[in-house]
Protein backbone atom coordinates (compact mmCIF):
# COMPACT_ATOMS: atom_id res chain seq x y z
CA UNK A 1 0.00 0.00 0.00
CA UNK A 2 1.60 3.34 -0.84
CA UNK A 3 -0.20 7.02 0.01
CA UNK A 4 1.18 10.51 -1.82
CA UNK A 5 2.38 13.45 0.13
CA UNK A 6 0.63 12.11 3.72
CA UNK A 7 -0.04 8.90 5.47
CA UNK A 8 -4.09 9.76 5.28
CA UNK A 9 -5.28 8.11 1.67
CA UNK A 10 -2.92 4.81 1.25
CA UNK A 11 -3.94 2.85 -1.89
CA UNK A 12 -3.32 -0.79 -2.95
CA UNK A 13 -0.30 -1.07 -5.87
CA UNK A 14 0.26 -4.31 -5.43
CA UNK A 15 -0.15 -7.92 -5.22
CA UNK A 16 2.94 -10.26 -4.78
CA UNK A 17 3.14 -13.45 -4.75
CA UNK A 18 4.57 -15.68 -1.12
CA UNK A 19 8.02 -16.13 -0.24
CA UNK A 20 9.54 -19.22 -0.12
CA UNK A 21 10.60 -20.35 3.62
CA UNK A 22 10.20 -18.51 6.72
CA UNK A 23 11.24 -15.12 6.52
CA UNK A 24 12.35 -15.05 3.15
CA UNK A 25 12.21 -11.62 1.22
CA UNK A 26 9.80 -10.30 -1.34
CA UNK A 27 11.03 -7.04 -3.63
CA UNK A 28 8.72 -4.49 -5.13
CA UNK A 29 9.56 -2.14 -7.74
CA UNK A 30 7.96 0.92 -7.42
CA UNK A 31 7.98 2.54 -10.80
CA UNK A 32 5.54 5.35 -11.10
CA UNK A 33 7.60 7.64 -8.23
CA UNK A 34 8.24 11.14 -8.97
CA UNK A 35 11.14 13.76 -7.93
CA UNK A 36 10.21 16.29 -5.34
CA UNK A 37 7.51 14.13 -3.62
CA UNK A 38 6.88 12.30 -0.53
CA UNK A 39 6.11 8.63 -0.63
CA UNK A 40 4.37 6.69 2.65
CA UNK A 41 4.24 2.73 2.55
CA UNK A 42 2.85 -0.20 4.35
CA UNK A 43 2.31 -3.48 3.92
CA UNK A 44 -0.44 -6.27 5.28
CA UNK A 45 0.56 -10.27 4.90
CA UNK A 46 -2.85 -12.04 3.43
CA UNK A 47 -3.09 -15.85 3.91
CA UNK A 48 -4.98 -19.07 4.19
CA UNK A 49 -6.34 -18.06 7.92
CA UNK A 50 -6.89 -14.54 6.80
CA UNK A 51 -4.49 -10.75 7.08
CA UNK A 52 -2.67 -9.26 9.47
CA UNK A 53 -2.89 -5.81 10.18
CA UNK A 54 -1.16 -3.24 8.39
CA UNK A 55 2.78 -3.01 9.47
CA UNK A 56 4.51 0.14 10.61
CA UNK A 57 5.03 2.27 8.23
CA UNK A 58 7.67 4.09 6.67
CA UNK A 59 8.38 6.93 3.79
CA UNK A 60 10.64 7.90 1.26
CA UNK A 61 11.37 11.58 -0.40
CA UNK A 62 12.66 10.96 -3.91
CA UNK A 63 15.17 13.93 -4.66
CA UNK A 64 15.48 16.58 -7.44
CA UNK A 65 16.80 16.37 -10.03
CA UNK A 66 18.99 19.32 -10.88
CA UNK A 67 18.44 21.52 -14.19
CA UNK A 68 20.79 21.33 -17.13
CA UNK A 69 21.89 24.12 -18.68
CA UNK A 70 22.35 23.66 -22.64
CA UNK A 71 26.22 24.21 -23.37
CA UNK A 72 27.80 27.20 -23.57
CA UNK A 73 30.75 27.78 -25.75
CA UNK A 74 33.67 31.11 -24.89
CA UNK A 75 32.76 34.20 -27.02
CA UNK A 76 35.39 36.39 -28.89
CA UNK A 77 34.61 39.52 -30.84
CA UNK A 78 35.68 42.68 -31.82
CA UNK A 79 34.77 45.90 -29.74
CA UNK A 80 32.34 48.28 -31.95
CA UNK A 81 30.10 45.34 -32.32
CA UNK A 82 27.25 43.94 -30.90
CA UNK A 83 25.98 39.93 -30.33
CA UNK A 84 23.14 38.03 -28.99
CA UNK A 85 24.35 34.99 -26.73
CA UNK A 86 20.83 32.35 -26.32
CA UNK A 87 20.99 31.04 -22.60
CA UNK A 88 18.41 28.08 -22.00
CA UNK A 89 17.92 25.39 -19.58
CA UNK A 90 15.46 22.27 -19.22
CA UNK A 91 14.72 20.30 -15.49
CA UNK A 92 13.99 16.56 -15.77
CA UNK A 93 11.46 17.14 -13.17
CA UNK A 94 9.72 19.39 -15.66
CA UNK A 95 10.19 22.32 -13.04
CA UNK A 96 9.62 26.00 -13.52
CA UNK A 97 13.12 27.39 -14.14
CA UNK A 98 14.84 30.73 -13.46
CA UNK A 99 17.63 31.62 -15.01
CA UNK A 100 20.06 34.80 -14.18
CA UNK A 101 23.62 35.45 -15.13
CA UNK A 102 26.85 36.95 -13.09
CA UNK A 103 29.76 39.01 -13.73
CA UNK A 104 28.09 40.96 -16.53
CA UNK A 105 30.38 43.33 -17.71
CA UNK A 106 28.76 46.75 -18.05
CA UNK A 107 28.36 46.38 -22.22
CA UNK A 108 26.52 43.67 -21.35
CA UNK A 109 22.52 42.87 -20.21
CA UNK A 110 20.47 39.73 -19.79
CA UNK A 111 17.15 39.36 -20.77
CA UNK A 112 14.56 36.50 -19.38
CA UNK A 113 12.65 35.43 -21.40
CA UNK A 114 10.67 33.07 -19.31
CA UNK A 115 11.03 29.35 -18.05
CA UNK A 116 14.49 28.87 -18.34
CA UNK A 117 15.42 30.61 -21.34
CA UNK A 118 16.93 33.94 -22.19
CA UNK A 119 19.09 36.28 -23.96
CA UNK A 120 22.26 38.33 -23.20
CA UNK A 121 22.93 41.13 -25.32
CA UNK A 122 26.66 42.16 -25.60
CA UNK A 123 27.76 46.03 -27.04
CA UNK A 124 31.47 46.57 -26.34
CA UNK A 125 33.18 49.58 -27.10
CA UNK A 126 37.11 50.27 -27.29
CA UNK A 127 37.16 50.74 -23.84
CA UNK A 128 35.80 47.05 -22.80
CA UNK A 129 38.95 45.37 -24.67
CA UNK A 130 39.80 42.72 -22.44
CA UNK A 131 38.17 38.63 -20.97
CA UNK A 132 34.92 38.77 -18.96
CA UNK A 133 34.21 35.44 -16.37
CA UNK A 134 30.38 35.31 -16.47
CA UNK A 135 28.31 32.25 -14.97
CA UNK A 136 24.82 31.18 -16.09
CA UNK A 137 22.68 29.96 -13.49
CA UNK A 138 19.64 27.58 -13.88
CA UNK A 139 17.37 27.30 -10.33
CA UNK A 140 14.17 25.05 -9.81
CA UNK A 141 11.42 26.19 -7.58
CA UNK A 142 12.57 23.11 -5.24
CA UNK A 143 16.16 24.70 -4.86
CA UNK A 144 18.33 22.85 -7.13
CA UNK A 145 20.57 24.74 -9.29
CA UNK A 146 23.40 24.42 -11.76
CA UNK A 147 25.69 26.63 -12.98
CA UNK A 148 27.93 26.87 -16.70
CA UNK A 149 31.00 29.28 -16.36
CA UNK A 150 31.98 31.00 -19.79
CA UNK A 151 34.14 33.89 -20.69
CA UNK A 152 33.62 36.67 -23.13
CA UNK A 153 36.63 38.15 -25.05
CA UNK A 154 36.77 41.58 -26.38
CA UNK A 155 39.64 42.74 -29.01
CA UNK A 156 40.62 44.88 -31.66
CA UNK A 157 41.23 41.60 -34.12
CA UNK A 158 38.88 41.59 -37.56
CA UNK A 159 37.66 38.09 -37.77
CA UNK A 160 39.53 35.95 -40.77
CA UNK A 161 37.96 35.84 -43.89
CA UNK A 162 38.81 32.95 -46.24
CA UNK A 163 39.66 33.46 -49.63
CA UNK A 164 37.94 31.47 -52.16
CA UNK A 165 39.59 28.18 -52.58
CA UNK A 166 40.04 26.62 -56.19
CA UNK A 167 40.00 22.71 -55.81
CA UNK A 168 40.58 20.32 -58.79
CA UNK A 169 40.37 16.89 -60.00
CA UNK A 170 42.84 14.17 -59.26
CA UNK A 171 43.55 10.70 -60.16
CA UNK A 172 44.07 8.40 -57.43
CA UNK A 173 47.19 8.38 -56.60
CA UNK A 174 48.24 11.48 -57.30
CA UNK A 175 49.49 14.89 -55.10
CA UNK A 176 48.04 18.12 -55.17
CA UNK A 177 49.05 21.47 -53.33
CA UNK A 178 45.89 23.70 -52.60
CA UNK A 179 46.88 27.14 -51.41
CA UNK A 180 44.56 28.39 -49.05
CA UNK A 181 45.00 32.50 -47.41
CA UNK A 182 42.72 34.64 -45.75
């Protein structure tokens, strides 16, 4: 017999079969449980000359699972322009998530968006050159949390650009030397 969140309203899940010899052991697995909640059980023996009463009874808080942020990769760009970094996070106990951000730098601003998602908006100037330590922080309304470090690099580097590369045909066997500049 198991009963949800109080010992008040137990409820039959199960029916198992004897044990063999005196005080052998019989296993349930309880597979419906979720996270967060507060489980009460107690069992009753049922035989040939009838049931015993119910046994003492004891409980069992299965615990929360924490939230997982989606992977975060180091930023680099160039001062004078701007970017738009997507921060989300899901909970395997399906829990309403908040998410917030540290060490923004002051070209920087996050933006919720609502159950563990947002946005933070980066617009460095000259005067930001330099590596910012932020941390991304994912909390459930049961208290667990997790947290993803990345760092943001400002500089005063253009990014590459690739000039077109001219690839031909070869036999097998054969060597070719591809020049590739950017």
């Amino acid at each position: 017999y198991r009963s949800i969140t109080n010992n008040a309203n137990y409820k039959k899940i199960a029916t198992l079969g004897a044990s063999s010899g005196v005080g052998g052991n019989i296993h349930l697995n309880d597979s419906t449980l979720f996270a967060n909640v507060i489980y009460y059980y107690t069992v009753k023996a049922v035989g040939a000359g009838g049931e015993s009463a119910f046994s003492n009874e004891d409980s069992a808080l299965l615990l929360n699972d924490l939230p997982v942020i989606t992977s975060l990769s180091n930023v680099y760009m160039k001062f004078g322009t701007s970017k738009t970094i997507a921060v989300s996070a899901v909970d395997p106990n399906n829990d309403q998530l908040t998410i917030s951000v540290s060490g923004l730098p002051g070209f920087a601003a996050f933006n919720s968006t609502g159950n563990g998602t947002g946005q933070i908006l980066l617009n460095p100037a000259y005067a930001d050159l330099g590596t910012y330590n932020l941390v991304v922080t994912a909390t459930d309304l049961v208290g667990g949390f997790s947290n993803v470090p990345f760092s943001i690099t400002v500089d005063s580097n253009n990014p590459p650009v690739l000039n077109t590369v001219t690839v031909g045909s070869l036999d097998e066997g054969q060597n070719q030397t591809i020049n590739i500049s950017a």
